[in-house]
PDB file of N, CA and C in Angstrom:
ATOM      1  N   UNK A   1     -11.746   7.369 -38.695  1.00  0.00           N
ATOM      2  CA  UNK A   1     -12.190   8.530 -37.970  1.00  0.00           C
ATOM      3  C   UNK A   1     -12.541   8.126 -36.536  1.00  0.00           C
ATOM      4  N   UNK A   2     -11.794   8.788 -35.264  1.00  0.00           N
ATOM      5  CA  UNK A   2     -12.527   8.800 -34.356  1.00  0.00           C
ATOM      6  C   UNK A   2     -13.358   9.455 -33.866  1.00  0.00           C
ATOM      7  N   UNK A   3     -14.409   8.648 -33.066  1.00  0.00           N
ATOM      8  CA  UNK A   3     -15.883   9.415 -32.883  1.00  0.00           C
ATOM      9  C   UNK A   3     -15.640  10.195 -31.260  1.00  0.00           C
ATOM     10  N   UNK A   4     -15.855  11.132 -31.100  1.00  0.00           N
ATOM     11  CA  UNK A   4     -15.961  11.382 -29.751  1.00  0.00           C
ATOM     12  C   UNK A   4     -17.035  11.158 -29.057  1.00  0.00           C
ATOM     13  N   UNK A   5     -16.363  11.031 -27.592  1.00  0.00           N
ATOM     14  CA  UNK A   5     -17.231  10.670 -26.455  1.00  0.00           C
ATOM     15  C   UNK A   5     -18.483  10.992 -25.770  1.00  0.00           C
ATOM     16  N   UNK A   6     -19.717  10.963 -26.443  1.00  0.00           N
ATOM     17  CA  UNK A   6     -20.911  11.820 -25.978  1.00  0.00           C
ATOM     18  C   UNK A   6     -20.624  11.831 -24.630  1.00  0.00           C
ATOM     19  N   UNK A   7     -20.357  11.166 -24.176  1.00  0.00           N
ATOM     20  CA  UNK A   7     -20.461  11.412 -22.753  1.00  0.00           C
ATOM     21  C   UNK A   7     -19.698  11.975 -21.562  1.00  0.00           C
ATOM     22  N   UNK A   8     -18.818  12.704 -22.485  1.00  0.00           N
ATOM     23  CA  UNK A   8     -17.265  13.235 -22.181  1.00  0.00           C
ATOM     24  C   UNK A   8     -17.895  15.071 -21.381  1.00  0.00           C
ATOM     25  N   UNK A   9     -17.351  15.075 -20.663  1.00  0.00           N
ATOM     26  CA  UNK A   9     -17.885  16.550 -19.990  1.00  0.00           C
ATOM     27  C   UNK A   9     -16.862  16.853 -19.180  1.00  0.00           C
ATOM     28  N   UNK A  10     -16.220  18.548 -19.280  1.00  0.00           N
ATOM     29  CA  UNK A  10     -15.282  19.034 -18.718  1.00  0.00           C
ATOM     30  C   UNK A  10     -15.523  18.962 -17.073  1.00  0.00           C
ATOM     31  N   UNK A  11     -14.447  18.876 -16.288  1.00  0.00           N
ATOM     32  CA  UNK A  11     -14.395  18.952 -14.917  1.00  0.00           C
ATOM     33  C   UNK A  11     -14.774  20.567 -14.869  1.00  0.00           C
ATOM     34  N   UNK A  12     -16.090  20.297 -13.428  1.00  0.00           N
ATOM     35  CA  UNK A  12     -16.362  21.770 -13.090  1.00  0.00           C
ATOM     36  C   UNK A  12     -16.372  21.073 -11.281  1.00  0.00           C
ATOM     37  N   UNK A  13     -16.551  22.043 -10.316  1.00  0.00           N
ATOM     38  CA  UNK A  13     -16.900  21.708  -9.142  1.00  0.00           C
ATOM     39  C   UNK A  13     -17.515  23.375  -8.886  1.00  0.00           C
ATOM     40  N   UNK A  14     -18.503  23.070  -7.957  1.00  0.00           N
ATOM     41  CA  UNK A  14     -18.604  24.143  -7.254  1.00  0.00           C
ATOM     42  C   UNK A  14     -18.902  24.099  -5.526  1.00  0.00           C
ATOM     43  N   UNK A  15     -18.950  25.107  -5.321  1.00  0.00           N
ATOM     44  CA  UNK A  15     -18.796  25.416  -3.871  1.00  0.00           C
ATOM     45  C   UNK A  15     -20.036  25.730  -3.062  1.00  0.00           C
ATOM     46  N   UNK A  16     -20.246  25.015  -2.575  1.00  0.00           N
ATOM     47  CA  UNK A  16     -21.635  25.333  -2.364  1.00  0.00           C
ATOM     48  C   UNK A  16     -21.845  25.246  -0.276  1.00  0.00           C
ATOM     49  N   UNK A  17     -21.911  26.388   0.246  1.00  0.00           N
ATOM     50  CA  UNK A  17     -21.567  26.280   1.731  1.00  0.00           C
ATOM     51  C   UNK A  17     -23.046  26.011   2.579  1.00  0.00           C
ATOM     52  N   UNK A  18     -22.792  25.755   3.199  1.00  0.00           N
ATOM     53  CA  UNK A  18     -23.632  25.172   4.658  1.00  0.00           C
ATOM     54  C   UNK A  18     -23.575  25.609   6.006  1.00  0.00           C
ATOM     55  N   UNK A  19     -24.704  26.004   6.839  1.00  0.00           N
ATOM     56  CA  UNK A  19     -24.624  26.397   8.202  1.00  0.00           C
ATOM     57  C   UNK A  19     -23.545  25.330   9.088  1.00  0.00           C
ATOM     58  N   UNK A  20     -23.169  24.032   8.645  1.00  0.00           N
ATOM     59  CA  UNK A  20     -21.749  22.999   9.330  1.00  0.00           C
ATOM     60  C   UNK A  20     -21.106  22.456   8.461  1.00  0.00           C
ATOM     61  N   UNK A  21     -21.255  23.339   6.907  1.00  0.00           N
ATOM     62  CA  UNK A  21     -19.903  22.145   6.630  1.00  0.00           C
ATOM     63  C   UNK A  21     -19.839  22.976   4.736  1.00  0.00           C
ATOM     64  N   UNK A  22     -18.561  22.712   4.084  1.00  0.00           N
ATOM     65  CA  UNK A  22     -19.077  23.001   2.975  1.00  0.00           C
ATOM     66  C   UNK A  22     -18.947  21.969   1.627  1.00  0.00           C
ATOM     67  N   UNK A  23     -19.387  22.137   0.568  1.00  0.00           N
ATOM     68  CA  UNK A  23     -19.757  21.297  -0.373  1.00  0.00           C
ATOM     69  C   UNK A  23     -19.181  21.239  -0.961  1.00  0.00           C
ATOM     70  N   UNK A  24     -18.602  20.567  -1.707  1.00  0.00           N
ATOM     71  CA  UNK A  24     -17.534  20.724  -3.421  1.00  0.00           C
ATOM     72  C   UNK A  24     -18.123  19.881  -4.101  1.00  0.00           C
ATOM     73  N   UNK A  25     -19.297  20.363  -5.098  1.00  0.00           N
ATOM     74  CA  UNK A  25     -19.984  19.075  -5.708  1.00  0.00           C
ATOM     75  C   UNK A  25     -19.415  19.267  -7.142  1.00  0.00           C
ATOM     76  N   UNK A  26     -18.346  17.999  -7.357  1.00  0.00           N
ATOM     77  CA  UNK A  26     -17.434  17.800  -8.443  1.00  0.00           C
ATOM     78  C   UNK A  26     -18.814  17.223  -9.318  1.00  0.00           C
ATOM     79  N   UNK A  27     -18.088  17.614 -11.499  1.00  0.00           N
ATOM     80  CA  UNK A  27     -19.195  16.914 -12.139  1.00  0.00           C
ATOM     81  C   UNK A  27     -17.853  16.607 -13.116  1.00  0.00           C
ATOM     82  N   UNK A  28     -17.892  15.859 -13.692  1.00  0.00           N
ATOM     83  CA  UNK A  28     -17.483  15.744 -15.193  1.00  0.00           C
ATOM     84  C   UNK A  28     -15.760  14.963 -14.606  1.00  0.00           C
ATOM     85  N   UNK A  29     -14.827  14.628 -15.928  1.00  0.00           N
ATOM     86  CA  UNK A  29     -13.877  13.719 -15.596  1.00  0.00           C
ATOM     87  C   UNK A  29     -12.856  14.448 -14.784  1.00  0.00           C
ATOM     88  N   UNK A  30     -12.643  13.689 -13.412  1.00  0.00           N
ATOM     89  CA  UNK A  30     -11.725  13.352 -12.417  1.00  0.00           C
ATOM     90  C   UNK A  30     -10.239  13.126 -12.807  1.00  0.00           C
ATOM     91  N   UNK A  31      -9.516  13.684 -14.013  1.00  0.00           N
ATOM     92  CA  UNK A  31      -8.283  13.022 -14.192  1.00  0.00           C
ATOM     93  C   UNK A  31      -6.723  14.337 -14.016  1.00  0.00           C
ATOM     94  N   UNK A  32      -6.234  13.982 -14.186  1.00  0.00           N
ATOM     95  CA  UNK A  32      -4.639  14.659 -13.975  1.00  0.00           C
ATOM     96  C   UNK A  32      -4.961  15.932 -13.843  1.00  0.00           C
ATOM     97  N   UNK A  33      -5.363  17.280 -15.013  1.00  0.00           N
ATOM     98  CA  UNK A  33      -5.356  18.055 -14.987  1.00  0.00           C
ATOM     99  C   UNK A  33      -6.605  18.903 -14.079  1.00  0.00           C
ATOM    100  N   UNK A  34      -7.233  17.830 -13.956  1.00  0.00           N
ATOM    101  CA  UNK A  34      -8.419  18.304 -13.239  1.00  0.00           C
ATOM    102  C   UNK A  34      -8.574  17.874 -12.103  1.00  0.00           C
ATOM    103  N   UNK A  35      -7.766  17.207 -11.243  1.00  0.00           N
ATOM    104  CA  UNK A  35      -7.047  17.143 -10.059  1.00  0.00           C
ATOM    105  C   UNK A  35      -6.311  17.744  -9.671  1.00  0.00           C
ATOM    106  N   UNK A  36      -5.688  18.595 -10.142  1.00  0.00           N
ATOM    107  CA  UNK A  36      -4.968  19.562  -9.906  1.00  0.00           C
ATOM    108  C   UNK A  36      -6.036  20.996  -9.510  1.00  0.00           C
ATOM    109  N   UNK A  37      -6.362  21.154 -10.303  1.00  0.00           N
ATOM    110  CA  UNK A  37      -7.663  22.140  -9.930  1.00  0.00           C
ATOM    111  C   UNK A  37      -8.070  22.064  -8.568  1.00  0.00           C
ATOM    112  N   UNK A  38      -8.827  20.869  -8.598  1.00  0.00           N
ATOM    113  CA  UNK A  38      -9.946  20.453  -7.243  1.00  0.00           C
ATOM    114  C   UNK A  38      -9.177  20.057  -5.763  1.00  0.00           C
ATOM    115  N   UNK A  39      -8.189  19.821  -6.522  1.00  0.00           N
ATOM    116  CA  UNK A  39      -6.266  20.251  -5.045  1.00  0.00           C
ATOM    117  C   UNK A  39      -6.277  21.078  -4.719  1.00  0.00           C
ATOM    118  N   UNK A  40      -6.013  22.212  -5.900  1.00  0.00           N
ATOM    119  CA  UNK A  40      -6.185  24.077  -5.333  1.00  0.00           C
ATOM    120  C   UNK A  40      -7.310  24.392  -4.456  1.00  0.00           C
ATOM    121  N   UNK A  41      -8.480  24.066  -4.962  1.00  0.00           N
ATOM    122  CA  UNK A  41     -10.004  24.722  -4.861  1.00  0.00           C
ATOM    123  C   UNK A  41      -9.963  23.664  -3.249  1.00  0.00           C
ATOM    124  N   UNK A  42      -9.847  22.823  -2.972  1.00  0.00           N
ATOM    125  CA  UNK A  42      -9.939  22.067  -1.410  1.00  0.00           C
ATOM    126  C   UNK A  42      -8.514  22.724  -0.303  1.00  0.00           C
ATOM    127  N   UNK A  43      -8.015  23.107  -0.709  1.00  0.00           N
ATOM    128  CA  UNK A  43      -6.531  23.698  -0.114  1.00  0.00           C
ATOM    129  C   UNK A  43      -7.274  25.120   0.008  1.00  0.00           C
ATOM    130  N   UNK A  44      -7.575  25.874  -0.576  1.00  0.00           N
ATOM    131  CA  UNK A  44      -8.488  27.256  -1.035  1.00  0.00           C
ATOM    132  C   UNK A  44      -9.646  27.156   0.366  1.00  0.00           C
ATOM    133  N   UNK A  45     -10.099  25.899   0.538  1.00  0.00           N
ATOM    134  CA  UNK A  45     -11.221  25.802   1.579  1.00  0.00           C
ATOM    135  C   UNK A  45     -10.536  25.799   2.780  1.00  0.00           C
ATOM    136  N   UNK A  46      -9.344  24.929   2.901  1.00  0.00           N
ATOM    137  CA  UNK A  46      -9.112  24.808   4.000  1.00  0.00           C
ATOM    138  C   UNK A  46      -8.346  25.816   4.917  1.00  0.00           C
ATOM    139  N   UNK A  47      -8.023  27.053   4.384  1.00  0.00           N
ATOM    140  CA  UNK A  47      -7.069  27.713   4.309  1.00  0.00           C
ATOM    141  C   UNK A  47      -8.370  28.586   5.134  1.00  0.00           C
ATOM    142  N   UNK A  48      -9.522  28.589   4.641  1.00  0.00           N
ATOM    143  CA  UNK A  48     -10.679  29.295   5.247  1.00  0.00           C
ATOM    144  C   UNK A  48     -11.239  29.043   6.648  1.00  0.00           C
ATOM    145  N   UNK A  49     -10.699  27.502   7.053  1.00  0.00           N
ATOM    146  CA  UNK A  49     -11.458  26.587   8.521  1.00  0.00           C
ATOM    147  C   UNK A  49     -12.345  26.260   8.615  1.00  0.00           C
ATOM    148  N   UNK A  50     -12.993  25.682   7.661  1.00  0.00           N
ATOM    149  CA  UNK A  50     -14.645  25.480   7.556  1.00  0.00           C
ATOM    150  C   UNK A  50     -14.614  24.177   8.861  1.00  0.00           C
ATOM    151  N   UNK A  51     -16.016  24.376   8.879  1.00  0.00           N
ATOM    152  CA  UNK A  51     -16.178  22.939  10.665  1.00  0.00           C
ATOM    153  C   UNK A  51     -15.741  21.901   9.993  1.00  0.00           C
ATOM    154  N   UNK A  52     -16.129  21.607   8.539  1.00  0.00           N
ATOM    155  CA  UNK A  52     -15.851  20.175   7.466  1.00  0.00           C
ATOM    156  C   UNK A  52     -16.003  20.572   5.965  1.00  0.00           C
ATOM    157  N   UNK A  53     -15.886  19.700   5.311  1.00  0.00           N
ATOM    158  CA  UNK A  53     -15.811  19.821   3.713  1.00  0.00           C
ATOM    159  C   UNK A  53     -16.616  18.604   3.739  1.00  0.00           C
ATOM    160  N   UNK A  54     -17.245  18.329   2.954  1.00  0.00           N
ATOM    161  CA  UNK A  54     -17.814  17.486   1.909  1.00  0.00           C
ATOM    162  C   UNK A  54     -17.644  17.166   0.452  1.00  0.00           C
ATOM    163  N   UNK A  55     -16.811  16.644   0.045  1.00  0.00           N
ATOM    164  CA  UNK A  55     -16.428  16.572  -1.341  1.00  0.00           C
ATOM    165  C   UNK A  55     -16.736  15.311  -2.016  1.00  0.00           C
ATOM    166  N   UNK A  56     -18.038  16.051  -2.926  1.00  0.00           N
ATOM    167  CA  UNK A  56     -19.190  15.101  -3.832  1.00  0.00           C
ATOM    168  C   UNK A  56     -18.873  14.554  -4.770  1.00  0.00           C
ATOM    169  N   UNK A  57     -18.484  13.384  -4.994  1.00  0.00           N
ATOM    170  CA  UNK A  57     -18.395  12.794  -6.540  1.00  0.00           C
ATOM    171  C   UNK A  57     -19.489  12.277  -7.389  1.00  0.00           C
ATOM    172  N   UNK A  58     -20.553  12.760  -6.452  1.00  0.00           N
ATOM    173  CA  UNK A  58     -22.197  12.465  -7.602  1.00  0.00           C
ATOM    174  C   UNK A  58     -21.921  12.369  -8.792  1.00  0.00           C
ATOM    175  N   UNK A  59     -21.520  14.103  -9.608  1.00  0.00           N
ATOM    176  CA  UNK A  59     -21.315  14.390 -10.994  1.00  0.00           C
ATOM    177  C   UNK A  59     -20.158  13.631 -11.468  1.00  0.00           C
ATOM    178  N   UNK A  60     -18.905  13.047 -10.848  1.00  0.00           N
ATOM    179  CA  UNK A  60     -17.958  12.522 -11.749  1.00  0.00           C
ATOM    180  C   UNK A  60     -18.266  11.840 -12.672  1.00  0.00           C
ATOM    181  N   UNK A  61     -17.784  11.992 -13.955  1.00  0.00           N
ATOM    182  CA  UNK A  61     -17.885  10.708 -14.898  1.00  0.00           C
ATOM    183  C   UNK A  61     -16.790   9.970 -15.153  1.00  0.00           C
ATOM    184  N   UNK A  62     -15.898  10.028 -14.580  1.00  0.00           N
ATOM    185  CA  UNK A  62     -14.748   9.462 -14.358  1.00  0.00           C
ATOM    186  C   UNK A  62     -13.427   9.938 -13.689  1.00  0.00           C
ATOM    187  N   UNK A  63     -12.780   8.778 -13.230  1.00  0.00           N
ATOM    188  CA  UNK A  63     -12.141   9.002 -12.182  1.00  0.00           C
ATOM    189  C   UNK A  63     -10.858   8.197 -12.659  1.00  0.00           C
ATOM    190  N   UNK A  64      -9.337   8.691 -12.794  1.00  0.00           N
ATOM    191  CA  UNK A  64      -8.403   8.033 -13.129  1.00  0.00           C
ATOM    192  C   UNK A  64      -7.533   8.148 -11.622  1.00  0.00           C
ATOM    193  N   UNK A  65      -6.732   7.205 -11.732  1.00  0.00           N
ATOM    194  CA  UNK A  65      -5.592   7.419 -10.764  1.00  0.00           C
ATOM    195  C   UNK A  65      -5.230   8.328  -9.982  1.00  0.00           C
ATOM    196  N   UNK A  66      -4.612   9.560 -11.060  1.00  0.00           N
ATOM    197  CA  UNK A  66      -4.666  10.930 -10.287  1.00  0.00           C
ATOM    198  C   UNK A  66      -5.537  11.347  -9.658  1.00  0.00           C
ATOM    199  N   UNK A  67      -6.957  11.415  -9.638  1.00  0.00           N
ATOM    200  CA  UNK A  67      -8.307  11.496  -9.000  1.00  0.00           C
ATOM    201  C   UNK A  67      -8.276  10.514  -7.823  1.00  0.00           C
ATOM    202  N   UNK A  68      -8.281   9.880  -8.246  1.00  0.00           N
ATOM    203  CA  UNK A  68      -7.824   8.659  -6.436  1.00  0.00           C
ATOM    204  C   UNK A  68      -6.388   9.283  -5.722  1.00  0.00           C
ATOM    205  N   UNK A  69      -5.708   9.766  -6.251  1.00  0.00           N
ATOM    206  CA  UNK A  69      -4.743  10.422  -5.164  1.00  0.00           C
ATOM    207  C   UNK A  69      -4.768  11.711  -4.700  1.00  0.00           C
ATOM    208  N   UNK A  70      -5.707  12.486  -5.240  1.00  0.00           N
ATOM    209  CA  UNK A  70      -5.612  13.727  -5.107  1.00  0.00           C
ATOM    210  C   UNK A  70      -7.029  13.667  -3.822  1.00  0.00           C
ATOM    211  N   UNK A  71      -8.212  12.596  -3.886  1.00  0.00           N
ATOM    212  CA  UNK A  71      -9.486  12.523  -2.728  1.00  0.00           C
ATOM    213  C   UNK A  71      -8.807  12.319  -2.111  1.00  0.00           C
ATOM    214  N   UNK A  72      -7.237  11.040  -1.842  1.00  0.00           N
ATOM    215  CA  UNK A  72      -6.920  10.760  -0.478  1.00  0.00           C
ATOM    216  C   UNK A  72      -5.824  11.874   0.219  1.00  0.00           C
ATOM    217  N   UNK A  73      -4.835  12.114  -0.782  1.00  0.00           N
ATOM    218  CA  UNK A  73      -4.234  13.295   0.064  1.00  0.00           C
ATOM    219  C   UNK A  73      -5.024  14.587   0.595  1.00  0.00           C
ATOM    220  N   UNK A  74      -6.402  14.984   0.122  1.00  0.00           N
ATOM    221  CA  UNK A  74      -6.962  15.964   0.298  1.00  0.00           C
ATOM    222  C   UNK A  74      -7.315  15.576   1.704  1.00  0.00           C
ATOM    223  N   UNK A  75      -7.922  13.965   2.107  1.00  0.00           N
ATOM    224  CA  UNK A  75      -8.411  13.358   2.992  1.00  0.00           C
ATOM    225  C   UNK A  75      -6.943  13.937   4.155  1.00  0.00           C
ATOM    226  N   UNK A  76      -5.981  13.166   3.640  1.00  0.00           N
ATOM    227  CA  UNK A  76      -5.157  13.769   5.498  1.00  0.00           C
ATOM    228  C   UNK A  76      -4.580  15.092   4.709  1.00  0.00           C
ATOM    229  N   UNK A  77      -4.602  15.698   4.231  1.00  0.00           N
ATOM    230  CA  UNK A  77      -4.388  17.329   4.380  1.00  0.00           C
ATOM    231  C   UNK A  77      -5.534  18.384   5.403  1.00  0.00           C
ATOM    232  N   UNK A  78      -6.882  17.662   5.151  1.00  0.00           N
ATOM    233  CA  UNK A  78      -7.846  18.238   6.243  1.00  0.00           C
ATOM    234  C   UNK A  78      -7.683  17.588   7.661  1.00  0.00           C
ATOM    235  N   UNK A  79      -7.572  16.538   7.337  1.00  0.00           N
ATOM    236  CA  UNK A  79      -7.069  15.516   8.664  1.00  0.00           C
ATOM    237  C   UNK A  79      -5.843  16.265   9.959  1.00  0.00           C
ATOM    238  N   UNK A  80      -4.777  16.562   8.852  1.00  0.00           N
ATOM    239  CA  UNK A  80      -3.904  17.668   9.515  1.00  0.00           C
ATOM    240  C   UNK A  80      -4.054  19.050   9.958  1.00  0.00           C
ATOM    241  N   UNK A  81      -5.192  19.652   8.831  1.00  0.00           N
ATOM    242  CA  UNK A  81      -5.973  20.450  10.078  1.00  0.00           C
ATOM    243  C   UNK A  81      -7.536  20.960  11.188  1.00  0.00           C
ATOM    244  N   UNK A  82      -7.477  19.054  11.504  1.00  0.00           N
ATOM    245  CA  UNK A  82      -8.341  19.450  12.267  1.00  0.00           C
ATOM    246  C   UNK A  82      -9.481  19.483  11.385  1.00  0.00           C
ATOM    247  N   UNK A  83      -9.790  19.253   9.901  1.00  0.00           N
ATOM    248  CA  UNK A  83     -11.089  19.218   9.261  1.00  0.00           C
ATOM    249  C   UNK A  83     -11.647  17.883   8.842  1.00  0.00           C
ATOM    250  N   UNK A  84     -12.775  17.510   9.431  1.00  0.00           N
ATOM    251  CA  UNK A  84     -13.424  16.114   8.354  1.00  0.00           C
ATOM    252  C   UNK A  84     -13.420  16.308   6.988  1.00  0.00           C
ATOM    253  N   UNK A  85     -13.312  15.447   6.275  1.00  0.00           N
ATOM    254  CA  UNK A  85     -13.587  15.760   4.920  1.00  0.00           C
ATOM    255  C   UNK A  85     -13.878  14.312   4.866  1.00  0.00           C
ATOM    256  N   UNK A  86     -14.961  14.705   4.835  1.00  0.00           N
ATOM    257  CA  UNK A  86     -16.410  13.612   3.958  1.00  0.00           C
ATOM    258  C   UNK A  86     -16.200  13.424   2.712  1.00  0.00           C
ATOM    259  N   UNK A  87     -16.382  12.511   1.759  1.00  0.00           N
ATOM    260  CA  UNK A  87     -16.432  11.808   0.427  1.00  0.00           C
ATOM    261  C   UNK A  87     -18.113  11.453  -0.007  1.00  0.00           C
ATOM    262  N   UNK A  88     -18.631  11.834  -0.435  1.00  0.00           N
ATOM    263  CA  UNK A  88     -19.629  11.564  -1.218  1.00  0.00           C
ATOM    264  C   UNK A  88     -19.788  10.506  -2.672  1.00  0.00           C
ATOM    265  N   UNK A  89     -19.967   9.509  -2.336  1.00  0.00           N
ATOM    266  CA  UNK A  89     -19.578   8.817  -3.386  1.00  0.00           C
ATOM    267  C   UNK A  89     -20.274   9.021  -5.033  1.00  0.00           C
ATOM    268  N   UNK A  90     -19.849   8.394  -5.723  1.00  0.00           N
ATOM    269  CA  UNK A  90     -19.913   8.522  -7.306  1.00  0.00           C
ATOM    270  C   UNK A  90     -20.643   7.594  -7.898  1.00  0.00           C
ATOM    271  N   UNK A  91     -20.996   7.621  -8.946  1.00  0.00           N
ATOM    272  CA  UNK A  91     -21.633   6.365  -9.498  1.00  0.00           C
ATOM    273  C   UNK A  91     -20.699   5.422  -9.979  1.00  0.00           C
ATOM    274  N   UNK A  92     -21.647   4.208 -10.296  1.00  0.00           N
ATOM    275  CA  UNK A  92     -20.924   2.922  -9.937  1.00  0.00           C
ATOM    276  C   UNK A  92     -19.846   2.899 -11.060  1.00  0.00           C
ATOM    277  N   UNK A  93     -19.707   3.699 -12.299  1.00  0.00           N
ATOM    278  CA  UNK A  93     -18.156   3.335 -12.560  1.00  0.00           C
ATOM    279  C   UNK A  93     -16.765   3.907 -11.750  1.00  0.00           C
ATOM    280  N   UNK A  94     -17.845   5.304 -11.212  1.00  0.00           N
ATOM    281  CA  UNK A  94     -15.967   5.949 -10.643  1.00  0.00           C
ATOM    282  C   UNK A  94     -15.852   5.328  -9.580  1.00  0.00           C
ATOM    283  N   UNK A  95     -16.979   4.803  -8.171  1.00  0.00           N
ATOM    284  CA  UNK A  95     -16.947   3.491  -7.197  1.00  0.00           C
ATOM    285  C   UNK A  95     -16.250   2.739  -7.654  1.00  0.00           C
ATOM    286  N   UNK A  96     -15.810   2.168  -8.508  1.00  0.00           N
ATOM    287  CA  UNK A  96     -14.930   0.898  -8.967  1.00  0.00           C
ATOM    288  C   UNK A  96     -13.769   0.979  -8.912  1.00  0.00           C
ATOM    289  N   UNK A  97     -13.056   2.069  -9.344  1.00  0.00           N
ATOM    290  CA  UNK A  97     -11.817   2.784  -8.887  1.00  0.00           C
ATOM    291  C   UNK A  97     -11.425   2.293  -7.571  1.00  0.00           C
ATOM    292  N   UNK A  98     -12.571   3.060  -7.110  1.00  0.00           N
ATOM    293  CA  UNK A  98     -11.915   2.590  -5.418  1.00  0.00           C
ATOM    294  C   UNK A  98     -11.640   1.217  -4.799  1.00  0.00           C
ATOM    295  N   UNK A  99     -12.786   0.588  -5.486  1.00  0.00           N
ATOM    296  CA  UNK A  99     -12.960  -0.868  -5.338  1.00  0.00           C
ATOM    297  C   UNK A  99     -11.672  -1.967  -6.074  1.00  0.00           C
ATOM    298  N   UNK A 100     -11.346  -1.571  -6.783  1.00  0.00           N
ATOM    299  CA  UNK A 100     -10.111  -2.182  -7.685  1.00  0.00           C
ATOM    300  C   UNK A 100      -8.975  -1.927  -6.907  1.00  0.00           C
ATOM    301  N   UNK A 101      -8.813  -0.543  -6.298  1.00  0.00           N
ATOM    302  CA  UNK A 101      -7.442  -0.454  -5.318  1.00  0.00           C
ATOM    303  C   UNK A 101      -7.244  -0.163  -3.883  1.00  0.00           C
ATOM    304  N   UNK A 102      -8.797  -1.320  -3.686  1.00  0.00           N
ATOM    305  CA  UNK A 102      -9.093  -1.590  -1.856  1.00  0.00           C
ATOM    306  C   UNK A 102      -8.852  -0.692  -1.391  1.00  0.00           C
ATOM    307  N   UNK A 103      -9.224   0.650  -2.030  1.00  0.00           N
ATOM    308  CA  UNK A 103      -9.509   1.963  -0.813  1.00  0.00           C
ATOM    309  C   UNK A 103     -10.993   2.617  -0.797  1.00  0.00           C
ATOM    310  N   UNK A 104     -11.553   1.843  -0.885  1.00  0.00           N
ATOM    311  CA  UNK A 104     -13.505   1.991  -0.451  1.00  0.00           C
ATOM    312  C   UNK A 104     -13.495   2.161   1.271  1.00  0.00           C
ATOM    313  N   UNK A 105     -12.878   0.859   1.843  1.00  0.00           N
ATOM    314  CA  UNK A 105     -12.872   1.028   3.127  1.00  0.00           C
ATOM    315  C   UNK A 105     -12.705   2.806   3.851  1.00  0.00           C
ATOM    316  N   UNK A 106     -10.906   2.982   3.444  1.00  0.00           N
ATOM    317  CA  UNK A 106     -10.353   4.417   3.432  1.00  0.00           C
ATOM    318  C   UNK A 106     -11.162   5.221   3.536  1.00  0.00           C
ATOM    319  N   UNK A 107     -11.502   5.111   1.938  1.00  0.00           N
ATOM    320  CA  UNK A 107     -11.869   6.575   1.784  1.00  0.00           C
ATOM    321  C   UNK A 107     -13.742   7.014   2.447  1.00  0.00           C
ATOM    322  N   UNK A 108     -14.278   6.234   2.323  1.00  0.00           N
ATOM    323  CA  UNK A 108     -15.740   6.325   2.965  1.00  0.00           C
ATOM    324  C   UNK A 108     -16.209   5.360   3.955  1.00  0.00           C
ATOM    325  N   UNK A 109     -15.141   4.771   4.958  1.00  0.00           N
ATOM    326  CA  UNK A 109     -14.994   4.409   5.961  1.00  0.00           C
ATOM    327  C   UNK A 109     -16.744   3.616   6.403  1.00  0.00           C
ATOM    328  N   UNK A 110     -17.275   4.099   7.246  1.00  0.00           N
ATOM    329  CA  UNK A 110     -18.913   3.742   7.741  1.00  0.00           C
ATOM    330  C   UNK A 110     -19.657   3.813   6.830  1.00  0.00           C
ATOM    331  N   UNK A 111     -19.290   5.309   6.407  1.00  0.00           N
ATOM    332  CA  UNK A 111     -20.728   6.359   5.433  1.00  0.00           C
ATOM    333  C   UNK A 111     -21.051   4.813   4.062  1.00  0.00           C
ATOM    334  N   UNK A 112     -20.094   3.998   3.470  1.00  0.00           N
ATOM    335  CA  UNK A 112     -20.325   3.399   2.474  1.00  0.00           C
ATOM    336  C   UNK A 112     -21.157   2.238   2.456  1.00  0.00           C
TER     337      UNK A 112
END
């Protein structure tokens, strides 16, 4: 029998705006299908012109591959128009991700 993952929690993000910038504070696992989502929902922002985005990985509990490609293309998709998009980092397992495929520098540049 396999046991499931207490610690397993569906991807949610929400939107949460600011007098300079707005929030996407992601919670729960970062992977394929739920990168796809948080693609739409950051494309959805940008489409709006906010001054910046901020996109929080506080809540992630994990972060696969697809989740590392979907923060960096989101990164020059705002880049292309003219928006910062800030990274908020994650706790130290989904940090490792980044750290394993030397894009810590990249993706949170100073802020890290």
């Amino acid at each position: 029998m396999i046991e499931a993952n207490a610690d397993w929690q569906p991807f949610g993000c929400d939107i949460l705006p600011a007098p300079d910038a707005v929030r996407i504070a992601c919670a729960g696992e970062l992977d394929l299908a739920a990168s796809e989502v948080l693609s739409a929902r950051v494309d959805e922002l940008l489409e709006s012109g906010p001054a910046r985005v901020i996109l929080d990985l506080g809540g992630v509990t994990f972060l696969d591959s697809s989740g590392l490609r979907m923060v960096l293309e989101a990164r020059t998709r705002a880049a292309g128009r003219g928006v910062p998009l800030t990274v908020a980092p994650g706790p130290p397992p989904v940090q490792r991700i980044f750290e394993l495929t030397h894009t810590t520098e990249l993706v949170f540049g100073e802020q890290h």
